[in-house]
C-alpha atoms as a PDB file:
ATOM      1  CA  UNK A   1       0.000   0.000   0.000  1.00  0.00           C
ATOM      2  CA  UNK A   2       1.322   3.781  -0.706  1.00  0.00           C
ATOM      3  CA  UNK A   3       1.620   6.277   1.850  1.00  0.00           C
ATOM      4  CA  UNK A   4      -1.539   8.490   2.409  1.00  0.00           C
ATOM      5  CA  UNK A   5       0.153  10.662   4.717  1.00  0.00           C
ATOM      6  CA  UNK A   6       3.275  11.294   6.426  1.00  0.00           C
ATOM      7  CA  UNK A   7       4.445  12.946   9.088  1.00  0.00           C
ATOM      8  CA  UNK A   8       8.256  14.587   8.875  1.00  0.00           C
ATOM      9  CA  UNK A   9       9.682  15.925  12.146  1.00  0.00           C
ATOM     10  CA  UNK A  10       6.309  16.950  13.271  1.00  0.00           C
ATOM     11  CA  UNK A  11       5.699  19.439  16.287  1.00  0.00           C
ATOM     12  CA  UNK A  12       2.232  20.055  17.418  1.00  0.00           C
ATOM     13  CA  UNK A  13       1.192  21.994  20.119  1.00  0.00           C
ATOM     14  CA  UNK A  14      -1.169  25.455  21.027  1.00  0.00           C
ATOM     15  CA  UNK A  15       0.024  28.859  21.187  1.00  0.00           C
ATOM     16  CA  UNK A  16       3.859  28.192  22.861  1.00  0.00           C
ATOM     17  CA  UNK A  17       2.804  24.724  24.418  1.00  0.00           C
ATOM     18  CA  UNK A  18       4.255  21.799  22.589  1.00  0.00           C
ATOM     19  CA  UNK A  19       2.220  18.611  22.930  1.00  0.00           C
ATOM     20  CA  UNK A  20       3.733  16.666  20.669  1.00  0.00           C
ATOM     21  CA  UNK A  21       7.252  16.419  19.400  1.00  0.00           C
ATOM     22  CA  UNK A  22       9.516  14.549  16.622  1.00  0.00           C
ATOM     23  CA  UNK A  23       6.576  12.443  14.914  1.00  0.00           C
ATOM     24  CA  UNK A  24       7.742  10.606  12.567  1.00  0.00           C
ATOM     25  CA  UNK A  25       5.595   7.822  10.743  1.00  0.00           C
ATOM     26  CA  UNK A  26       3.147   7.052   7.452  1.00  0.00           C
ATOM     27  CA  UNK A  27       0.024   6.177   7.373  1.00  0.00           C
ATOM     28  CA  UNK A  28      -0.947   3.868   4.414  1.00  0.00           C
ATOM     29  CA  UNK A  29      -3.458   4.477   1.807  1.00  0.00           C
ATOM     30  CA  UNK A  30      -6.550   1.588   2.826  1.00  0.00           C
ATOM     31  CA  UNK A  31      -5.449   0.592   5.953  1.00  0.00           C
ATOM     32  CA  UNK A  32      -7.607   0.604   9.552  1.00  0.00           C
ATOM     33  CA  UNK A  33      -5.756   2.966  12.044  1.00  0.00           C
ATOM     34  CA  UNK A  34      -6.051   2.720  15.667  1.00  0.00           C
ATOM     35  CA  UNK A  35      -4.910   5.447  17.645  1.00  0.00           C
ATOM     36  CA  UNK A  36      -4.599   5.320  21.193  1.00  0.00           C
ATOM     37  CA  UNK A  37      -2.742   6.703  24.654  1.00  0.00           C
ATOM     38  CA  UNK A  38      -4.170   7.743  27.908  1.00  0.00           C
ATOM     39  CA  UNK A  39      -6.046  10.667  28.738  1.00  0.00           C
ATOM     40  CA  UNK A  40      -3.809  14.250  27.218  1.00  0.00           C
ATOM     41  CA  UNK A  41      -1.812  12.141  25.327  1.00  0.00           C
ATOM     42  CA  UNK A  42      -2.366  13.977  22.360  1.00  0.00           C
ATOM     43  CA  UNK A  43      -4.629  11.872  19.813  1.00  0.00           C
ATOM     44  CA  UNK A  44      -7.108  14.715  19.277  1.00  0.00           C
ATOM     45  CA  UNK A  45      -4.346  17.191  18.570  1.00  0.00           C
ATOM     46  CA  UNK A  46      -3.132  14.206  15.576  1.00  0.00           C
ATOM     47  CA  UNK A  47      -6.065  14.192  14.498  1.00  0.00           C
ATOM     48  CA  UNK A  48      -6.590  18.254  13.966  1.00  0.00           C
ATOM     49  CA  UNK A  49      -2.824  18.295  12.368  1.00  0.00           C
ATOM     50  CA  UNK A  50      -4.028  15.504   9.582  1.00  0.00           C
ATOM     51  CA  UNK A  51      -7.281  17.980   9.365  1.00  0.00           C
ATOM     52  CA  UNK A  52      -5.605  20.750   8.731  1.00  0.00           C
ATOM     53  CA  UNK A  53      -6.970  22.161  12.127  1.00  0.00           C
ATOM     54  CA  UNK A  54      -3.486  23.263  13.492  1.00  0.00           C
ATOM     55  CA  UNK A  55      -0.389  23.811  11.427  1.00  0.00           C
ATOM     56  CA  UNK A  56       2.984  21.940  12.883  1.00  0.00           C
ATOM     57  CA  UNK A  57       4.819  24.524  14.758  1.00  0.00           C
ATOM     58  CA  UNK A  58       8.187  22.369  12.967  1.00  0.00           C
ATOM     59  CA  UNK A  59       8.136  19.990  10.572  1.00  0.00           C
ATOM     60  CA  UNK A  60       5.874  19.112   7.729  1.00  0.00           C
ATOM     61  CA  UNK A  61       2.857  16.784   7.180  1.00  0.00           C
ATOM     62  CA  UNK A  62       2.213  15.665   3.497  1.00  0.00           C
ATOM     63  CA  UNK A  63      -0.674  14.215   1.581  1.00  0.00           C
ATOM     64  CA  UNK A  64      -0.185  12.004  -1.586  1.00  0.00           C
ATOM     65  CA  UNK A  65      -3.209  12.993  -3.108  1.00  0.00           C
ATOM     66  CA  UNK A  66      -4.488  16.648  -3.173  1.00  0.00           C
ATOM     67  CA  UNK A  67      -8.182  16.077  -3.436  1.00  0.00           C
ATOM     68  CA  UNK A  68      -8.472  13.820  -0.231  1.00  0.00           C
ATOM     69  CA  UNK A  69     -11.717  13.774   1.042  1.00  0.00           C
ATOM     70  CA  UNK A  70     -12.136  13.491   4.527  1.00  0.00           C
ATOM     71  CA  UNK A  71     -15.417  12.156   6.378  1.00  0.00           C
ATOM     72  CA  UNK A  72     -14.848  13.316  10.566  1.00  0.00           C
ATOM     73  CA  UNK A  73     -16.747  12.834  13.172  1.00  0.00           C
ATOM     74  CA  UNK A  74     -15.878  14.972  16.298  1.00  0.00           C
ATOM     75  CA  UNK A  75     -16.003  13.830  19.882  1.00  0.00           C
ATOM     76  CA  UNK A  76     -18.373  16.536  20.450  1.00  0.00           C
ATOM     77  CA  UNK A  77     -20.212  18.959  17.819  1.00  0.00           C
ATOM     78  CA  UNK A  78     -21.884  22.325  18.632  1.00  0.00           C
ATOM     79  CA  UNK A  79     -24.895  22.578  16.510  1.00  0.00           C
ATOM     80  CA  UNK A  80     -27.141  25.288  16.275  1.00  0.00           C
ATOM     81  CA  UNK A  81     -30.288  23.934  18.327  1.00  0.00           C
ATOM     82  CA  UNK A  82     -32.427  26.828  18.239  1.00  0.00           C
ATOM     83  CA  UNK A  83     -32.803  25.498  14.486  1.00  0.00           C
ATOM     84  CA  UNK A  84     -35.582  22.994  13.727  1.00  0.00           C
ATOM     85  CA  UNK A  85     -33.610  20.688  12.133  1.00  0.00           C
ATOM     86  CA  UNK A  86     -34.232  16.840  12.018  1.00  0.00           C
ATOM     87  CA  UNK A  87     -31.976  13.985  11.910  1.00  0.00           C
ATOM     88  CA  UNK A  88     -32.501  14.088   7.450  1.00  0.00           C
ATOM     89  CA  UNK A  89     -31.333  17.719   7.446  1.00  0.00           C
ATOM     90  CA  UNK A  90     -28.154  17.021   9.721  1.00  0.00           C
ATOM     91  CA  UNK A  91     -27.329  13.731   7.844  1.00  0.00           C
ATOM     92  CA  UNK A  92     -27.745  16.063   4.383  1.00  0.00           C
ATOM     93  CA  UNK A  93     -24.747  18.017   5.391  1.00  0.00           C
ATOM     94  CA  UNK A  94     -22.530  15.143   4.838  1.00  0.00           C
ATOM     95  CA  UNK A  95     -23.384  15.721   1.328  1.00  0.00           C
ATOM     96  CA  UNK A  96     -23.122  19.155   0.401  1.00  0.00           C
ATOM     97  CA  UNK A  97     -19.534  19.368  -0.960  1.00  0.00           C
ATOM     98  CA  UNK A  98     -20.655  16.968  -3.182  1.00  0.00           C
ATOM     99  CA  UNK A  99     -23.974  18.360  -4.078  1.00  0.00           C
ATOM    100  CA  UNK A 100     -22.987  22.232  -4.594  1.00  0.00           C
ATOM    101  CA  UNK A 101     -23.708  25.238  -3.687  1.00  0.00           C
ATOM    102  CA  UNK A 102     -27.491  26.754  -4.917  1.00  0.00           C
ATOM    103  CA  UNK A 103     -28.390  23.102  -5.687  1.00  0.00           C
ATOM    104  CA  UNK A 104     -31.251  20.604  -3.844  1.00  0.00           C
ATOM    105  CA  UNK A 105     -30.725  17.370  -2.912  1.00  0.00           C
ATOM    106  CA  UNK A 106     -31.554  14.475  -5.428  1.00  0.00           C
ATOM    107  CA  UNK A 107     -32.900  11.230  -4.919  1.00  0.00           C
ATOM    108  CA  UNK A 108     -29.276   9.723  -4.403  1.00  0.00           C
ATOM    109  CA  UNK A 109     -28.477  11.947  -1.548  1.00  0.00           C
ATOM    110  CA  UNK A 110     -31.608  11.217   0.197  1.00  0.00           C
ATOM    111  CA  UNK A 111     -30.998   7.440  -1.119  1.00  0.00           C
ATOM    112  CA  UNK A 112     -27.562   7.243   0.370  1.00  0.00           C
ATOM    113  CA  UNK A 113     -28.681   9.625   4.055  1.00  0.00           C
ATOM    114  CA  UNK A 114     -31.239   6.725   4.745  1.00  0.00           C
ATOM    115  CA  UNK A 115     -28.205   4.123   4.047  1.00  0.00           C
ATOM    116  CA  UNK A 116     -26.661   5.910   6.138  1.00  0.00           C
ATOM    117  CA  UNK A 117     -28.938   6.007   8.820  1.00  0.00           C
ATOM    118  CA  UNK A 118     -30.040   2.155   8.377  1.00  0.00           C
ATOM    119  CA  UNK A 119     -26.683   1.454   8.868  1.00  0.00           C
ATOM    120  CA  UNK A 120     -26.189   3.129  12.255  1.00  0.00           C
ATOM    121  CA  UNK A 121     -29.612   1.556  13.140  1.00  0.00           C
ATOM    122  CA  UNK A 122     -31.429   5.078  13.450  1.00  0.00           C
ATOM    123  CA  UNK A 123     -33.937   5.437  10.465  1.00  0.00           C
ATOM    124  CA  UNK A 124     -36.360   5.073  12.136  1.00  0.00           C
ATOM    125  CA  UNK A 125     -35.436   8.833  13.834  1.00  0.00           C
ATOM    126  CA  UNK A 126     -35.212  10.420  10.107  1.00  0.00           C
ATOM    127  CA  UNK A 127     -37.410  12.751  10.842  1.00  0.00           C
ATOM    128  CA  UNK A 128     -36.996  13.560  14.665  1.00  0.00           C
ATOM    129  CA  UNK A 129     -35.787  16.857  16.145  1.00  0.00           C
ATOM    130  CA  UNK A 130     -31.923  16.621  16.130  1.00  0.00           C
ATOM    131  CA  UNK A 131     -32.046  18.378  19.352  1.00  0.00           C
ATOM    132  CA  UNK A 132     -34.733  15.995  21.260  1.00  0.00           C
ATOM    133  CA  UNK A 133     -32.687  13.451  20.804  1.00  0.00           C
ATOM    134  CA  UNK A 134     -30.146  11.874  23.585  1.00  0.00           C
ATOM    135  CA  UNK A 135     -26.419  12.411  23.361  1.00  0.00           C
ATOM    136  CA  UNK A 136     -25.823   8.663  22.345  1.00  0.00           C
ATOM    137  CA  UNK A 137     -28.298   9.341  19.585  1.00  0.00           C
ATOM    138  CA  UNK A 138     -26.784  12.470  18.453  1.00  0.00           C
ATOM    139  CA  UNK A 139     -23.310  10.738  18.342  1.00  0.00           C
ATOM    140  CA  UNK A 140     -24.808   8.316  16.020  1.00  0.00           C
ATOM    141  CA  UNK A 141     -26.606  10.841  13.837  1.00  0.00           C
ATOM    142  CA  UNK A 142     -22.635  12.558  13.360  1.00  0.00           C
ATOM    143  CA  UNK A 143     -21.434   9.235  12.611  1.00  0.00           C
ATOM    144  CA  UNK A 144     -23.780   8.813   9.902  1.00  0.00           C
ATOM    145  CA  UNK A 145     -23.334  11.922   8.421  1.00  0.00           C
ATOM    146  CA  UNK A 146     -20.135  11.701   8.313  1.00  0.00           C
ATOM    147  CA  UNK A 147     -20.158   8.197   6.334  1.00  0.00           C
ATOM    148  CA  UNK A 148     -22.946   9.953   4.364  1.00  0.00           C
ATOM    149  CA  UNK A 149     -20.038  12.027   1.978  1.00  0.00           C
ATOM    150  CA  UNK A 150     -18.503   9.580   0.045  1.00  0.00           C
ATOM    151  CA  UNK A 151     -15.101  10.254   1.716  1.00  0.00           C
ATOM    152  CA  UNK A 152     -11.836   8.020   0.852  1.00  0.00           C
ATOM    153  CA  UNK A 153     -10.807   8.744   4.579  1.00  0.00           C
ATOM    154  CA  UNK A 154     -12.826   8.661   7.310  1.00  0.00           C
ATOM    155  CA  UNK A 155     -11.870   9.928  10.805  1.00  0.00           C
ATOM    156  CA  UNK A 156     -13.821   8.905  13.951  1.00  0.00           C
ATOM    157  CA  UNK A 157     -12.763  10.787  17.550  1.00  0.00           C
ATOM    158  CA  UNK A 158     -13.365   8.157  19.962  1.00  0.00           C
ATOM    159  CA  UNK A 159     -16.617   7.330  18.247  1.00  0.00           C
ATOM    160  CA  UNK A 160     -18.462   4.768  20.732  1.00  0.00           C
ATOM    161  CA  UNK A 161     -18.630   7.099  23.970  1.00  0.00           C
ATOM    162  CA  UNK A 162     -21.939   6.711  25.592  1.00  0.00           C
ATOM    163  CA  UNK A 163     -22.812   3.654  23.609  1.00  0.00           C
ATOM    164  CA  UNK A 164     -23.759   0.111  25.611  1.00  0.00           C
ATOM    165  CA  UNK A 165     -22.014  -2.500  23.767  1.00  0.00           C
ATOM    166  CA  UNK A 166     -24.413  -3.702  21.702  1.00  0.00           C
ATOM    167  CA  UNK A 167     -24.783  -0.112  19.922  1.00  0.00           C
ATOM    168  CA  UNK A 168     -20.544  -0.069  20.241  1.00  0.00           C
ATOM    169  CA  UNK A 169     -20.006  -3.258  18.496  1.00  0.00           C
ATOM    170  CA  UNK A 170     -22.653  -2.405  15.601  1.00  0.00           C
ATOM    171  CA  UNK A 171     -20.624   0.873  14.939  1.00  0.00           C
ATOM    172  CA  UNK A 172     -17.570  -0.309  14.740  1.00  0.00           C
ATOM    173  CA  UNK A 173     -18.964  -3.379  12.067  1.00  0.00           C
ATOM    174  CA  UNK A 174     -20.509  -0.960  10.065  1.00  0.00           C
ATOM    175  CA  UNK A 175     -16.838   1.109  10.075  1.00  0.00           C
ATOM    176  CA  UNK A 176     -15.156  -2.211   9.325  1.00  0.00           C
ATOM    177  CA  UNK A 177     -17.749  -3.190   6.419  1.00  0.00           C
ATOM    178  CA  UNK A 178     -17.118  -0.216   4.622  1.00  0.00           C
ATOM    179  CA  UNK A 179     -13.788  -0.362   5.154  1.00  0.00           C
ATOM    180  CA  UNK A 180     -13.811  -3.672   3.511  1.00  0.00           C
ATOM    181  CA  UNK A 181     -16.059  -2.729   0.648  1.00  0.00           C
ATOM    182  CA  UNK A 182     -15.502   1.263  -0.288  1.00  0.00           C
ATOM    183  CA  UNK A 183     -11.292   0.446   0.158  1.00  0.00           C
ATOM    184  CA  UNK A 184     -11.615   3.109   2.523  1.00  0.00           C
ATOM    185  CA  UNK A 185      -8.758   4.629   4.810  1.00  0.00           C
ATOM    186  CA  UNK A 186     -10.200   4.146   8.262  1.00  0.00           C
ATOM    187  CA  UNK A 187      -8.676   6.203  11.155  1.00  0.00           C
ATOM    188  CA  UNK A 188     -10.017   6.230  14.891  1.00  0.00           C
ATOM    189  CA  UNK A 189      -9.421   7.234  17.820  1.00  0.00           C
ATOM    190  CA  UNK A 190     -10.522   5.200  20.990  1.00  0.00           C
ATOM    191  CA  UNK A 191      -9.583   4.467  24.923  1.00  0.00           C
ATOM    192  CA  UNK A 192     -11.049   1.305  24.532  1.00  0.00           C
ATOM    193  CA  UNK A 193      -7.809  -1.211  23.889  1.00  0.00           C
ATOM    194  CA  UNK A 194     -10.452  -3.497  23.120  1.00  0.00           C
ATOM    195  CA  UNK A 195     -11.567  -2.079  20.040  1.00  0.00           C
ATOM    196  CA  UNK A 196      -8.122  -1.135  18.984  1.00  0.00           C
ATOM    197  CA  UNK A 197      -6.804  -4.456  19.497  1.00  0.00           C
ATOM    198  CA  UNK A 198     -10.147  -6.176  17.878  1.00  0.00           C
ATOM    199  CA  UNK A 199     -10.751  -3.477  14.211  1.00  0.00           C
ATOM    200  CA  UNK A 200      -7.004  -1.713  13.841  1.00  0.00           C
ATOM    201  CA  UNK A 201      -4.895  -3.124  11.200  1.00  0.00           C
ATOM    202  CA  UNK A 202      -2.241  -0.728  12.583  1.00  0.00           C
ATOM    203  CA  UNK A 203      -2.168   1.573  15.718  1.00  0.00           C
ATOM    204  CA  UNK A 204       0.117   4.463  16.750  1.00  0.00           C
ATOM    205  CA  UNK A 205       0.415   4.433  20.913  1.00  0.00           C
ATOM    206  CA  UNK A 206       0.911   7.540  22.567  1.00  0.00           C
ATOM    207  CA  UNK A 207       2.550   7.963  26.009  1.00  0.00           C
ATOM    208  CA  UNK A 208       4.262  11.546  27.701  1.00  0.00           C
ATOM    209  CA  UNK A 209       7.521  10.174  26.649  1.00  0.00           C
ATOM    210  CA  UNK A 210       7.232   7.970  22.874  1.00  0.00           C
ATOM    211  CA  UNK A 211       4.873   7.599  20.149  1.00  0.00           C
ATOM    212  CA  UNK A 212       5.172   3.558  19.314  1.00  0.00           C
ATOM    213  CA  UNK A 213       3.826   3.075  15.349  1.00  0.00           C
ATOM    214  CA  UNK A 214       2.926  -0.219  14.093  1.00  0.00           C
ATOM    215  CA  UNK A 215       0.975  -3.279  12.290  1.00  0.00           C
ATOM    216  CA  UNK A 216      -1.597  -3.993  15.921  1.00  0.00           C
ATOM    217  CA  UNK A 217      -0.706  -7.856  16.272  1.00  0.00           C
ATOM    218  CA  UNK A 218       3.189  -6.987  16.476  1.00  0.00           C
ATOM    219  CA  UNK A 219       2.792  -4.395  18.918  1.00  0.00           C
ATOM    220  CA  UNK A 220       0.083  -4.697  21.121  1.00  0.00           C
ATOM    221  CA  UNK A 221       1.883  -6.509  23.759  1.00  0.00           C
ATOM    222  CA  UNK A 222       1.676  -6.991  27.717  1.00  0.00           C
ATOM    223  CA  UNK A 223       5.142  -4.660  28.154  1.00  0.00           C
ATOM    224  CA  UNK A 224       3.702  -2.356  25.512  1.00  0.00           C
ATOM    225  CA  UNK A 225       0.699  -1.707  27.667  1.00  0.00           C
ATOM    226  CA  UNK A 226       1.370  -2.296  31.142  1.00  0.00           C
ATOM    227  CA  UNK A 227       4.366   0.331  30.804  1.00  0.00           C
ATOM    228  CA  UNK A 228       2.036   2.365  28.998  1.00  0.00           C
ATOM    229  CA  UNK A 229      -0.764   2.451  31.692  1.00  0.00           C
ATOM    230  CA  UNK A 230       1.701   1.984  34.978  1.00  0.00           C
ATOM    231  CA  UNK A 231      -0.536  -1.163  35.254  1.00  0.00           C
ATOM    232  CA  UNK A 232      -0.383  -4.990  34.627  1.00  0.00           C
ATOM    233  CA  UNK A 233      -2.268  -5.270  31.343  1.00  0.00           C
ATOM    234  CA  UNK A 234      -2.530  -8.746  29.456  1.00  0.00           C
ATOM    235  CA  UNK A 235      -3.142  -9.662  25.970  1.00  0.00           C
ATOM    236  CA  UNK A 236      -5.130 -12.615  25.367  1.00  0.00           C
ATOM    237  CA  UNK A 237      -5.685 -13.878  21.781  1.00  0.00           C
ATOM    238  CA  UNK A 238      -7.431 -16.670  21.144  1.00  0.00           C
ATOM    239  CA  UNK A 239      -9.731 -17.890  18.177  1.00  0.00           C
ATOM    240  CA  UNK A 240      -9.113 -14.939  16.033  1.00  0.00           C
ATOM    241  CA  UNK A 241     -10.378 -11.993  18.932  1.00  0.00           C
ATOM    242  CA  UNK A 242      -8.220 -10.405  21.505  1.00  0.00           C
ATOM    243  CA  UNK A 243      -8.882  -9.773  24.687  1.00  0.00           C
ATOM    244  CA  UNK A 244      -7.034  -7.186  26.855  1.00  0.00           C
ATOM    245  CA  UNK A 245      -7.346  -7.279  30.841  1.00  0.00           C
ATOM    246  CA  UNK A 246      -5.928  -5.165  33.725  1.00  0.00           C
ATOM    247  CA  UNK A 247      -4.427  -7.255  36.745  1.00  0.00           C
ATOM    248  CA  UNK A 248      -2.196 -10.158  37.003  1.00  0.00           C
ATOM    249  CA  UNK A 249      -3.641 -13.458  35.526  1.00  0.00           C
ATOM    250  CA  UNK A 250      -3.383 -16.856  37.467  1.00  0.00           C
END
């Protein structure tokens, strides 16, 4: 696989704070990214560098292809609630780049927002008030709207919180399935090792000191983690899943 993006001697950071320094790594065109650390680690500032959100205060971070499309879903999003707007309308805006400006939506944008929405198991609220609905809901409208644009890369900020695991695991099949189908380039960030260890074909690790880069199944280890957390952590892998536990095992 090429190289979607890479990072060169990358600095990130907010005003005169530095966050984040010396990155150095690729991501691949079509691969399933897990990023993950503790708590201030850093992933969200990542993930506003490879938006464009916040320029490198050193180094460079280049794109193979200029017309990249990017699909992201935010941990949280500020909408306008004063706004009657239903679940269809917020869903639409996932497709407005690609219907233009001073143009209505056809029957394949509506087509693909209910796809969408079926998808994330929410159709059925097509035509609810956005803001009636409960802040798992609302994460899964974003989600869909987001997968609603067509985009060759899709970026999801830790995109299960508030979700039992029933809603978590249907997410994160949906993410995989397109992943599989649309040769998408999947990247998300997550606290749950689970996930990461279970949908991630590759993962980049965060900690105050290191950033650790590569394929999951070489480097999601028991060291890896239990450094990582201060904790014992333990990787268990058996019948194709992984399972990762806190504690010492008997």
């Amino acid at each position: 696989m090429n190289n979607l993006i890479e990072f060169h001697n990358v600095y990130l950071g907010y005003g005169k704070k530095t966050v984040l320094r010396d990155l150095n790594f690729s991501i691949k065109e079509k691969t399933f990214l897990g990023l993950v650390g503790p708590n201030g680690s850093g992933k969200t500032t990542i993930l506003k560098g490879i938006l464009g959100l916040l320029k490198p205060l050193k180094g460079s971070i280049k794109f193979s292809k200029n017309n990249l499309s990017f699909g992201y879903v935010p941990q949280r999003e500020v909408i306008d609630e004063i706004y009657p707007l239903n679940v269809t309308d917020i869903v639409l805006m996932g497709r407005y780049s690609l219907i233009g400006p001073l143009r209505r939506p056809g029957k394949k944008d509506l087509e693909i927002v209910m796809e969408s929405l079926s998808c994330l198991d929410i159709k059925e609220l097509a035509n609810y008030p956005y803001r009636d609905l409960s802040g798992g809901q609302k994460q899964r409208v974003l989600i869909a709207r987001a997968l609603a644009g067509d985009s060759s890369l899709l970026i999801l900020d830790e995109p299960t919180n508030g979700m039992d695991l029933k809603s978590e695991k249907n997410i994160m099949d949906v993410v995989q399935k397109l992943y599989k189908e649309k040769n998408l380039t999947v990247i998300f960030v997550t606290h749950l090792l689970n996930l990461v260890a279970n949908y991630s074909r590759e993962i980049i690790i965060l900690d105050e000191e290191s950033v650790k880069f590569g394929e999951t199944q070489n480097i999601l280890d028991d060291e890896t983690l239990s450094n990582l957390y201060n904790i014992p952590v333990n990787v268990i892998r058996h019948s194709g899943q992984t399972l990762i536990i806190t504690g010492e095992t008997q």
